[in-house]
PDB file of N, CA and C in Angstrom:
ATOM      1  N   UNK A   1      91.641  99.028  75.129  1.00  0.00           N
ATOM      2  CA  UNK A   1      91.647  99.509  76.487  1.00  0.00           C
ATOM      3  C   UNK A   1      92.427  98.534  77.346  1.00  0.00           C
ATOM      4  N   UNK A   2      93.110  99.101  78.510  1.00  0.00           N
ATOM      5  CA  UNK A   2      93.912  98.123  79.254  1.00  0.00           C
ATOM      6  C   UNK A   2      93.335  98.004  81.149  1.00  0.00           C
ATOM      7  N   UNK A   3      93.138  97.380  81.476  1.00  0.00           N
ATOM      8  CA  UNK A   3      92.708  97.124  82.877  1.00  0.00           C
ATOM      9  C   UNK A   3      93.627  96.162  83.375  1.00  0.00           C
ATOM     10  N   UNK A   4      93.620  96.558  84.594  1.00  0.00           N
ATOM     11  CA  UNK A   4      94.021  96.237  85.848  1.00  0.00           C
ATOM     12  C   UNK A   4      93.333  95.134  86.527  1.00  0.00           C
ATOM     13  N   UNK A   5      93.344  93.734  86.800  1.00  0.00           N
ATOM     14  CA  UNK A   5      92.765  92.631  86.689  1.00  0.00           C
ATOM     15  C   UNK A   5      93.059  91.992  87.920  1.00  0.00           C
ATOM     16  N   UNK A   6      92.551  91.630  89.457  1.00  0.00           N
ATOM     17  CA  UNK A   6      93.036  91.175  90.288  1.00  0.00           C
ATOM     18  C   UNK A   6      91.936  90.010  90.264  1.00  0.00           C
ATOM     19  N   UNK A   7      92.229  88.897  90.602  1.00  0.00           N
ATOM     20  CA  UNK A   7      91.653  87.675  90.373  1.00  0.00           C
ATOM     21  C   UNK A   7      91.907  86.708  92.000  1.00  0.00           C
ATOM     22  N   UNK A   8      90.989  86.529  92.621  1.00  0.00           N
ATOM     23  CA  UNK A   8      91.420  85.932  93.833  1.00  0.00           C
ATOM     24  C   UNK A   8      90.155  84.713  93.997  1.00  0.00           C
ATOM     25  N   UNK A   9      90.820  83.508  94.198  1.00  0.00           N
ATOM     26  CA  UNK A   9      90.238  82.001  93.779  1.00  0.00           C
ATOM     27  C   UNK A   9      90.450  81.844  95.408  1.00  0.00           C
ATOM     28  N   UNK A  10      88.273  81.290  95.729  1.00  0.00           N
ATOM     29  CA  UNK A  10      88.608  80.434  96.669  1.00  0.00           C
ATOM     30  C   UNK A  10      87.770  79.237  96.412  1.00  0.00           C
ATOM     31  N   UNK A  11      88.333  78.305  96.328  1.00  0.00           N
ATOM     32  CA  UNK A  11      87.813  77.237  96.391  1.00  0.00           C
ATOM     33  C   UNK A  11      87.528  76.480  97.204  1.00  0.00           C
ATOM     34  N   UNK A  12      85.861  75.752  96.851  1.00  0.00           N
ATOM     35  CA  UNK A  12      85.484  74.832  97.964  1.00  0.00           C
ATOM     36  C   UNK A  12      86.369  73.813  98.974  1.00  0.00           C
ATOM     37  N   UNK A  13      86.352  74.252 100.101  1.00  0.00           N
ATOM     38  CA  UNK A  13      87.619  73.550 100.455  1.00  0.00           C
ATOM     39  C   UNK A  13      87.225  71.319 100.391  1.00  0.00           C
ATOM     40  N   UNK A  14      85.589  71.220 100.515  1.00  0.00           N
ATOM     41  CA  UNK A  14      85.379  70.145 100.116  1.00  0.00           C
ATOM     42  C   UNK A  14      85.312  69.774  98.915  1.00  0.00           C
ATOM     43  N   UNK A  15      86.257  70.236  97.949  1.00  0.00           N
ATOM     44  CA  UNK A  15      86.478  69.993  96.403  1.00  0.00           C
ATOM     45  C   UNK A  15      87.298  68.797  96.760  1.00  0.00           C
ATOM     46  N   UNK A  16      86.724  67.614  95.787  1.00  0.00           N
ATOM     47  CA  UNK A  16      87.827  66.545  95.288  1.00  0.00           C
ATOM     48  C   UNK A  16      88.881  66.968  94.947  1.00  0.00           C
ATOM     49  N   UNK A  17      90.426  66.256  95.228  1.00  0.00           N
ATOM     50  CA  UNK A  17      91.198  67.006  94.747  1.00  0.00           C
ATOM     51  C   UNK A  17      92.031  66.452  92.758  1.00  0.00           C
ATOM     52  N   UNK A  18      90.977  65.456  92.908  1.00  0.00           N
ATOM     53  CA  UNK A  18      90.580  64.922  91.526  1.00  0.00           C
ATOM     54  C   UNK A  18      90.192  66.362  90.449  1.00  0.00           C
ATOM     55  N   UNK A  19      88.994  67.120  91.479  1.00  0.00           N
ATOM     56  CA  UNK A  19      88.102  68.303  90.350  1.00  0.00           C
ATOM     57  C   UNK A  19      89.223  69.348  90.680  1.00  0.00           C
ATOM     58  N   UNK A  20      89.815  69.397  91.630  1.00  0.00           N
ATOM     59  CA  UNK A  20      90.552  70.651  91.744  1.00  0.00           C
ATOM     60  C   UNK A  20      91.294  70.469  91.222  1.00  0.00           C
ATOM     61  N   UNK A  21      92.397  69.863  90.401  1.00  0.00           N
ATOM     62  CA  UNK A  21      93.353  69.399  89.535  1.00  0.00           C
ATOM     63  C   UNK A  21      92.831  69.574  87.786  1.00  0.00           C
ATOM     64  N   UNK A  22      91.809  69.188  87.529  1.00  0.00           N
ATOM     65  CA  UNK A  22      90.924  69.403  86.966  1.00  0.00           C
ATOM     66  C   UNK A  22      90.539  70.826  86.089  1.00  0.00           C
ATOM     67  N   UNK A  23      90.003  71.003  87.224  1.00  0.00           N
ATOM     68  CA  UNK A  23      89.279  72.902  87.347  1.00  0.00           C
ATOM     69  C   UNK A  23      91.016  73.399  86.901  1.00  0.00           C
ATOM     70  N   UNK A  24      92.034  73.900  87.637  1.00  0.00           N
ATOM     71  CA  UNK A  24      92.814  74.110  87.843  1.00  0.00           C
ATOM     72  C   UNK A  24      93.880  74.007  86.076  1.00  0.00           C
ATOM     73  N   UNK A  25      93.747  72.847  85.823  1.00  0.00           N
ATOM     74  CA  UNK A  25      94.101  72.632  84.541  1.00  0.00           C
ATOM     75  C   UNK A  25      93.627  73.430  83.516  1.00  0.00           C
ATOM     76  N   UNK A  26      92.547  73.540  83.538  1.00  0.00           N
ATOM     77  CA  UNK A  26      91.765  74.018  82.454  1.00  0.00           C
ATOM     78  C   UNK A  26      91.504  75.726  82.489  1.00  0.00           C
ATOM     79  N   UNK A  27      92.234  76.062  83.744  1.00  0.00           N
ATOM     80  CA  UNK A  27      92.229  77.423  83.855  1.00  0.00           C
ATOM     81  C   UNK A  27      93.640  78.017  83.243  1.00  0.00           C
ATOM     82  N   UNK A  28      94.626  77.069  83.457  1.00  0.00           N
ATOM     83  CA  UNK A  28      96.129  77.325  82.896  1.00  0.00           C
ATOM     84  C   UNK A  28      95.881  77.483  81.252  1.00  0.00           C
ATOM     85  N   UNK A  29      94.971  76.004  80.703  1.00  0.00           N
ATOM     86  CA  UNK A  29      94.775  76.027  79.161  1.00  0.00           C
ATOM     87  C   UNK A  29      94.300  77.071  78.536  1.00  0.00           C
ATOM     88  N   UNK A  30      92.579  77.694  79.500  1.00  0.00           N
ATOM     89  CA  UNK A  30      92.407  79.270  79.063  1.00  0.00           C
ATOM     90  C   UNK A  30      93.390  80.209  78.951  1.00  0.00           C
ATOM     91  N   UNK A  31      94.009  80.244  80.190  1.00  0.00           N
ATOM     92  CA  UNK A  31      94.962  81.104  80.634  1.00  0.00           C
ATOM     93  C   UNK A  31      95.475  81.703  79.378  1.00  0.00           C
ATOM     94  N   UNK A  32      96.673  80.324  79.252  1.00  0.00           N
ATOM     95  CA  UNK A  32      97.197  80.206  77.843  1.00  0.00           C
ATOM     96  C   UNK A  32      96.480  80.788  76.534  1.00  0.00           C
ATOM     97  N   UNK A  33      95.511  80.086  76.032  1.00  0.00           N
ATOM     98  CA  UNK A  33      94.723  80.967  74.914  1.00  0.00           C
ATOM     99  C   UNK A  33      94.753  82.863  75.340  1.00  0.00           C
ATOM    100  N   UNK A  34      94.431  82.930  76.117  1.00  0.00           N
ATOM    101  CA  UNK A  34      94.197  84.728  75.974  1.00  0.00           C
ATOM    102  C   UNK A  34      95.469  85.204  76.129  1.00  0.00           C
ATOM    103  N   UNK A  35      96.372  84.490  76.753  1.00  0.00           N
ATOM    104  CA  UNK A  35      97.679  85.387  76.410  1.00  0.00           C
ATOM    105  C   UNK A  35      97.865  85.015  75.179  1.00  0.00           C
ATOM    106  N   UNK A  36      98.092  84.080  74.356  1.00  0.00           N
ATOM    107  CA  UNK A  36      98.273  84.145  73.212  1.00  0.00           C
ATOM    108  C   UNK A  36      97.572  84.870  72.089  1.00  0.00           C
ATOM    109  N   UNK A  37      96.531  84.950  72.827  1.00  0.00           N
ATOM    110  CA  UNK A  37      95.403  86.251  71.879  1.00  0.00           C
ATOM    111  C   UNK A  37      95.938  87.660  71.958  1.00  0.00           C
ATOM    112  N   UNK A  38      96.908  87.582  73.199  1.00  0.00           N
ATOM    113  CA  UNK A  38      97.227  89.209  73.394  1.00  0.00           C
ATOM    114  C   UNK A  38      95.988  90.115  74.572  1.00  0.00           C
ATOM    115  N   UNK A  39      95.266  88.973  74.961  1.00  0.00           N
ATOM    116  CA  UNK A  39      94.258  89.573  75.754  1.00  0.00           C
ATOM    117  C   UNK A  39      94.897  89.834  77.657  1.00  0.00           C
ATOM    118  N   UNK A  40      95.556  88.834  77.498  1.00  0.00           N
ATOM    119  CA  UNK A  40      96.472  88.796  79.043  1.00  0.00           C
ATOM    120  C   UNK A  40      97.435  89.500  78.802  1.00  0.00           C
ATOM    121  N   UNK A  41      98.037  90.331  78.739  1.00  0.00           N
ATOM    122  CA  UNK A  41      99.438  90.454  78.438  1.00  0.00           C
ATOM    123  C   UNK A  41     100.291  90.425  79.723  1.00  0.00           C
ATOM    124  N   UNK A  42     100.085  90.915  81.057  1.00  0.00           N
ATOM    125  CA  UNK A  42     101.034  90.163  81.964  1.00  0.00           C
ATOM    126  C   UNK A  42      99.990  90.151  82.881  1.00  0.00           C
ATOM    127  N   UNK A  43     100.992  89.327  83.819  1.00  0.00           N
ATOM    128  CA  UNK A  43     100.300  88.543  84.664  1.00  0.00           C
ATOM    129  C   UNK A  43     101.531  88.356  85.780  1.00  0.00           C
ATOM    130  N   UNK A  44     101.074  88.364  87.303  1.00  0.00           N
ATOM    131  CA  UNK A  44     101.739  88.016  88.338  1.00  0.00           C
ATOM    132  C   UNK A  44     101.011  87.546  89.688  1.00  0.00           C
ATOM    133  N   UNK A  45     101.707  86.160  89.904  1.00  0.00           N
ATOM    134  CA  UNK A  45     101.234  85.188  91.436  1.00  0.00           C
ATOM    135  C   UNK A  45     101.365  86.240  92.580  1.00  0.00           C
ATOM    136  N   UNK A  46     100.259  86.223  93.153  1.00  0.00           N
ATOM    137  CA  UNK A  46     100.385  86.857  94.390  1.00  0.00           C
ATOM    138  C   UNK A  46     100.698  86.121  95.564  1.00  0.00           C
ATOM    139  N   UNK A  47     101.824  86.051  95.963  1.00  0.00           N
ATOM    140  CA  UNK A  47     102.929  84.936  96.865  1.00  0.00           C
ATOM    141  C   UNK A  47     101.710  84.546  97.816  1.00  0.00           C
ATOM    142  N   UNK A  48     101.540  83.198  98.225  1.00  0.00           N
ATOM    143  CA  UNK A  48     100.835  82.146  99.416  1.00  0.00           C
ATOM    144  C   UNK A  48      99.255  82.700  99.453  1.00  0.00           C
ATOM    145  N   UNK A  49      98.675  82.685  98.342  1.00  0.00           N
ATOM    146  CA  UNK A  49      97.116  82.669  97.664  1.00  0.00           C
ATOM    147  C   UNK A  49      97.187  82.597  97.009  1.00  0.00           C
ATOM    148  N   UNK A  50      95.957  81.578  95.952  1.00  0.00           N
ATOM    149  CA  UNK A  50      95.704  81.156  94.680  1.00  0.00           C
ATOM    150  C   UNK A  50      95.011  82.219  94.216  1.00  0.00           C
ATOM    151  N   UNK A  51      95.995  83.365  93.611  1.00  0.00           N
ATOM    152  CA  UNK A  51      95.574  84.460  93.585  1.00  0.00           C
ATOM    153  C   UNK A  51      96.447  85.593  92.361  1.00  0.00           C
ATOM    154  N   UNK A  52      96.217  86.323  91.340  1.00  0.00           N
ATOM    155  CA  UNK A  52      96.781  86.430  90.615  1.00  0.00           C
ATOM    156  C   UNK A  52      96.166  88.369  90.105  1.00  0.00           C
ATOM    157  N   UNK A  53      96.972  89.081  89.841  1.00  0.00           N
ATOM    158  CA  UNK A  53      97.505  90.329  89.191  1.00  0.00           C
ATOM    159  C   UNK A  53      97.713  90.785  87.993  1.00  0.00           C
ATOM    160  N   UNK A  54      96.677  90.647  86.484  1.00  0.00           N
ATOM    161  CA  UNK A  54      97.407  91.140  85.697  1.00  0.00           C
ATOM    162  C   UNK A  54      96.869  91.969  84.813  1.00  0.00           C
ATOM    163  N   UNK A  55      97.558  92.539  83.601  1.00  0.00           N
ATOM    164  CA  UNK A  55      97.023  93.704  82.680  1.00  0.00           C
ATOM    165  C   UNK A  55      96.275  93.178  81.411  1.00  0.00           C
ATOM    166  N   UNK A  56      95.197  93.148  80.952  1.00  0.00           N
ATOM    167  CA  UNK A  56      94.468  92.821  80.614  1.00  0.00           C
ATOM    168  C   UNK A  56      93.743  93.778  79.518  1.00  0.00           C
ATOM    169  N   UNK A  57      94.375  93.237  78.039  1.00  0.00           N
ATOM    170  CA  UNK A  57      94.335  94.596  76.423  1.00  0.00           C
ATOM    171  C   UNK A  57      92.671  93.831  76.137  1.00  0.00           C
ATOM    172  N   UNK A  58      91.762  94.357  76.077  1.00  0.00           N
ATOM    173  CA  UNK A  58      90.572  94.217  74.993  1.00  0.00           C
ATOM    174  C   UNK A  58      90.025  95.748  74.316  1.00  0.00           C
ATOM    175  N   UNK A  59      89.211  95.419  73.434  1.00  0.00           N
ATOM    176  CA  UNK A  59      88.517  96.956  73.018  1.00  0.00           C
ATOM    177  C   UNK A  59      87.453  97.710  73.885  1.00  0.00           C
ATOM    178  N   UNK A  60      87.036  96.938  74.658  1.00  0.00           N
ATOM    179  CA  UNK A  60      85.677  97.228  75.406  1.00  0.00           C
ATOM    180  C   UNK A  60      85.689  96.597  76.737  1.00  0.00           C
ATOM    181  N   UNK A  61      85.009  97.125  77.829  1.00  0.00           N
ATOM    182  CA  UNK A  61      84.642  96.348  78.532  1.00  0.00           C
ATOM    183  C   UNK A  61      83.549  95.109  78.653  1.00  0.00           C
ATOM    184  N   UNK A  62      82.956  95.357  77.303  1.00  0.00           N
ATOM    185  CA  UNK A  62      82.074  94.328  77.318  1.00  0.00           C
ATOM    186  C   UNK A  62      82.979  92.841  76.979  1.00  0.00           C
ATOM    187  N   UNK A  63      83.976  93.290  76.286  1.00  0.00           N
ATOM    188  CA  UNK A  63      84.827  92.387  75.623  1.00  0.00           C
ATOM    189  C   UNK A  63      85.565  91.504  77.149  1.00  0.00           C
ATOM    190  N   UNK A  64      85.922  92.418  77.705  1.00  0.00           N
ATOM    191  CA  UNK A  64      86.704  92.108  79.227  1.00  0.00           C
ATOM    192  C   UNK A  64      85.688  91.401  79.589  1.00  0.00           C
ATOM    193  N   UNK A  65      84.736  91.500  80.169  1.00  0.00           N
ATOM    194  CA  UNK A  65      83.445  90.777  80.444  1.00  0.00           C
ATOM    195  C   UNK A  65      83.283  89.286  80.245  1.00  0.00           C
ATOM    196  N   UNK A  66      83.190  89.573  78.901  1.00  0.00           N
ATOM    197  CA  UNK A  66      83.447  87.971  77.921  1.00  0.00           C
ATOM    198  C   UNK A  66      84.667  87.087  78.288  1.00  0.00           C
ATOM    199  N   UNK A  67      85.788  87.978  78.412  1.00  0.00           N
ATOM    200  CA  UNK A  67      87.109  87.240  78.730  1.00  0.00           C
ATOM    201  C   UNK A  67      87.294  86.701  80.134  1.00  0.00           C
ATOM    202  N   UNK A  68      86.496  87.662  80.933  1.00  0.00           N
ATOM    203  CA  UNK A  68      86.859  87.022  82.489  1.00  0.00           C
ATOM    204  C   UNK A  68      85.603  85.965  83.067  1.00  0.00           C
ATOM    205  N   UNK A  69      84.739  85.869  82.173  1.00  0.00           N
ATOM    206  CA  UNK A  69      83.595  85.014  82.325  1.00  0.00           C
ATOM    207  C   UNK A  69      83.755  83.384  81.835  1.00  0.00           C
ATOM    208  N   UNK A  70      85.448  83.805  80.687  1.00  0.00           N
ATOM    209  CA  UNK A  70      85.048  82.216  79.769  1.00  0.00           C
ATOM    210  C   UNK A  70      86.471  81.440  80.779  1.00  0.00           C
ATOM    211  N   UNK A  71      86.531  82.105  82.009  1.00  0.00           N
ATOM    212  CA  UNK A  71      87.579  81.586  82.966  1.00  0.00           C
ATOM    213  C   UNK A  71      87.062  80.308  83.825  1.00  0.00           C
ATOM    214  N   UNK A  72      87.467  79.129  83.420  1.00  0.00           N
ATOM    215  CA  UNK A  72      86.725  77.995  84.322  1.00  0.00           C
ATOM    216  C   UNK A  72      86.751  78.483  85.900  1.00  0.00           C
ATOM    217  N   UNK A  73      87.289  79.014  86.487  1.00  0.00           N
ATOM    218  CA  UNK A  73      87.550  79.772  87.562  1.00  0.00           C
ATOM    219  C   UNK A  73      86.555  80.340  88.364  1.00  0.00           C
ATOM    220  N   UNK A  74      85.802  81.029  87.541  1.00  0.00           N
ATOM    221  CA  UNK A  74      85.242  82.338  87.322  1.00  0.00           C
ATOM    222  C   UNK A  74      84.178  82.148  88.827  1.00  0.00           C
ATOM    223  N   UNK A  75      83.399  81.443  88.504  1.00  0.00           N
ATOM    224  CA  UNK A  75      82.399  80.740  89.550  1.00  0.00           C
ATOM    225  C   UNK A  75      82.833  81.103  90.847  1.00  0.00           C
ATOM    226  N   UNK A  76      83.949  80.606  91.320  1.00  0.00           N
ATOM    227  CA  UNK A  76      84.956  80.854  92.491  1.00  0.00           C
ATOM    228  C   UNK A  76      85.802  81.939  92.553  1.00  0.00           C
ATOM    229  N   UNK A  77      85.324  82.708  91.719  1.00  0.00           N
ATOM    230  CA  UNK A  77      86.293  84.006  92.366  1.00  0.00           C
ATOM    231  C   UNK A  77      86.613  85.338  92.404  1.00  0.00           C
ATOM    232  N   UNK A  78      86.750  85.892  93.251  1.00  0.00           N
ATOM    233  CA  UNK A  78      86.762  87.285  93.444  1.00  0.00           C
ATOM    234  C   UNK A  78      87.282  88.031  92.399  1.00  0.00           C
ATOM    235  N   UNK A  79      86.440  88.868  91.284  1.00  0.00           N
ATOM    236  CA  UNK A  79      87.587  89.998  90.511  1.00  0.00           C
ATOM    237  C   UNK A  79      87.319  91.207  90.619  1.00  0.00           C
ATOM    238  N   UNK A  80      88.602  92.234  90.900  1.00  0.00           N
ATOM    239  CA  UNK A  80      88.469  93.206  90.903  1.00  0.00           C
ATOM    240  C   UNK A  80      89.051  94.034  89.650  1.00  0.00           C
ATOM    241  N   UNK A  81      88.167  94.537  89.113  1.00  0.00           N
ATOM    242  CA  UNK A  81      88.804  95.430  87.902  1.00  0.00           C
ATOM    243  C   UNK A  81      89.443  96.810  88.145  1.00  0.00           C
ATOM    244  N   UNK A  82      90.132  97.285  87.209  1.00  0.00           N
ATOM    245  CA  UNK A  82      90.182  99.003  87.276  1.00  0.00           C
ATOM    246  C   UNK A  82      90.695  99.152  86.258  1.00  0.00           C
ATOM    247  N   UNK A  83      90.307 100.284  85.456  1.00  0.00           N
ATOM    248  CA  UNK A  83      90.230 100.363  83.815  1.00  0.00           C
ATOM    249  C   UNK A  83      91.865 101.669  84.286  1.00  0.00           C
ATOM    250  N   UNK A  84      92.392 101.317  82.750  1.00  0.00           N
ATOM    251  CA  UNK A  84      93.965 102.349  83.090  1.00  0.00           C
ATOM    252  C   UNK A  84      94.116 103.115  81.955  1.00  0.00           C
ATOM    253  N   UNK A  85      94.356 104.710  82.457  1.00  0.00           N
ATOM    254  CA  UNK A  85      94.361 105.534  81.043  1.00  0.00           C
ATOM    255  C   UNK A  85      95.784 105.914  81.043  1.00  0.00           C
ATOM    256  N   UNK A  86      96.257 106.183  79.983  1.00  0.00           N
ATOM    257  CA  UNK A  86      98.050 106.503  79.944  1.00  0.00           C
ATOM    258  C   UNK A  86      98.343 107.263  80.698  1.00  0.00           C
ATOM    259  N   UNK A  87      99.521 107.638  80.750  1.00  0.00           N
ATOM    260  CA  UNK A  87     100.328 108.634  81.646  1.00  0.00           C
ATOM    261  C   UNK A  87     101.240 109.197  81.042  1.00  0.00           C
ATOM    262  N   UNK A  88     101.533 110.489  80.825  1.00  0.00           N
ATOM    263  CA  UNK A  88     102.575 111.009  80.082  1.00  0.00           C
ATOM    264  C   UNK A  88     104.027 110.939  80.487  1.00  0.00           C
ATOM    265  N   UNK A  89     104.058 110.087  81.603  1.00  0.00           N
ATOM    266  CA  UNK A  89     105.957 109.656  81.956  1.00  0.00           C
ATOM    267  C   UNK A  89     106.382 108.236  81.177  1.00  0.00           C
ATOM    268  N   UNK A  90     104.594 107.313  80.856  1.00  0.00           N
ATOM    269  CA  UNK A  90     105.033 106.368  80.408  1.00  0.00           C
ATOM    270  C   UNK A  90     105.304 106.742  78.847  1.00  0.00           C
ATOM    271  N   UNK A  91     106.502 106.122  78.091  1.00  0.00           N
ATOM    272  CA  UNK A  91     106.715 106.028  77.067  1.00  0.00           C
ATOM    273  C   UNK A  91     106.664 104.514  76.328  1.00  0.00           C
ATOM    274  N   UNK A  92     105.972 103.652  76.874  1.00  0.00           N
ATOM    275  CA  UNK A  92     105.652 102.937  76.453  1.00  0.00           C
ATOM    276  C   UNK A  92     104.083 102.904  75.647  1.00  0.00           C
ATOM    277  N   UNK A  93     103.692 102.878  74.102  1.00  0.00           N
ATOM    278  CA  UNK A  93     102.782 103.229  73.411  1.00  0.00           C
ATOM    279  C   UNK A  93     101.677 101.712  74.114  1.00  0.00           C
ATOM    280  N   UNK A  94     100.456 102.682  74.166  1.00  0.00           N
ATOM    281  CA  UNK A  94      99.364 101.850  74.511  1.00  0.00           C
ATOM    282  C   UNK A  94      98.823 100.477  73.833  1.00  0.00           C
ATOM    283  N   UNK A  95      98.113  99.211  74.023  1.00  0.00           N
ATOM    284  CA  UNK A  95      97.540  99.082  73.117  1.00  0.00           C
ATOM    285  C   UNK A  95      96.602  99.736  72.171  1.00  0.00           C
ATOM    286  N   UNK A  96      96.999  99.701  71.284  1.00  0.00           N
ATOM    287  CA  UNK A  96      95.979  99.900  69.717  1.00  0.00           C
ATOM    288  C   UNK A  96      96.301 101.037  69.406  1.00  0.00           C
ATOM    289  N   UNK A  97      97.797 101.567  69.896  1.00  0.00           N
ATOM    290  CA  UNK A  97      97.978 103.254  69.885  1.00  0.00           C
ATOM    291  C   UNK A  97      99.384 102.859  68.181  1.00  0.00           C
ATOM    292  N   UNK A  98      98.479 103.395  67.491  1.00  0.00           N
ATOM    293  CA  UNK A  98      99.242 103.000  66.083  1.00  0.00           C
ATOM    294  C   UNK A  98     100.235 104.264  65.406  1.00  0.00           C
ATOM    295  N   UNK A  99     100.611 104.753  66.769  1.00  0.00           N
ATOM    296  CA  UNK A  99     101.670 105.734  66.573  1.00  0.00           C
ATOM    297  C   UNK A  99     103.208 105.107  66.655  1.00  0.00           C
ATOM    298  N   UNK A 100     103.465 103.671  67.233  1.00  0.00           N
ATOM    299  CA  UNK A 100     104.439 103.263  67.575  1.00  0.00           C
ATOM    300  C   UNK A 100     104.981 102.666  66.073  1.00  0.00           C
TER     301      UNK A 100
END
């Protein structure tokens, strides 16, 4: 299944900027792992907010769940989901669609 993933980080503005460097790091390193899992597949900065846009392949939503929870982030921040079913203009094959 593929969702629609809006992610909007606010952080304590009395955060060390020691932990926010920190925090921050370790969200890029996740980051990294799930795109490399194929779980992120894109992703886009939403210009002047620490704030981010992207499409997001698991089997389940429980699975999504798991993925947006193991986000050091997570604590701090707003997500909005929306689950996406194909469209017959797109010709681009879905995940897990083993017709391609």
């Amino acid at each position: 299944m593929e969702f629609l993933v809006e992610i909007v980080t606010e952080l304590p503005p009395d955060m060390p900027e020691t932990a926010r460097a920190a925090l921050l790091a370790r969200e890029r390193e996740r980051g990294a792992a799930l795109r490399d899992a194929g779980t992120l597949r894109r992703i886009w900065r939403l210009p002047g907010r620490l704030a981010n846009v992207g499409i997001w392949s698991v089997p389940d939503a429980d699975a999504l769940h798991e993925a947006l929870t193991s986000l050091p982030v997570q604590p701090y921040a707003r997500i909005t989901v929306t689950a996406l079913a194909g469209h017959p203009l797109d010709s681009t094959p879905a995940a897990g669609d083993d017709t391609a």
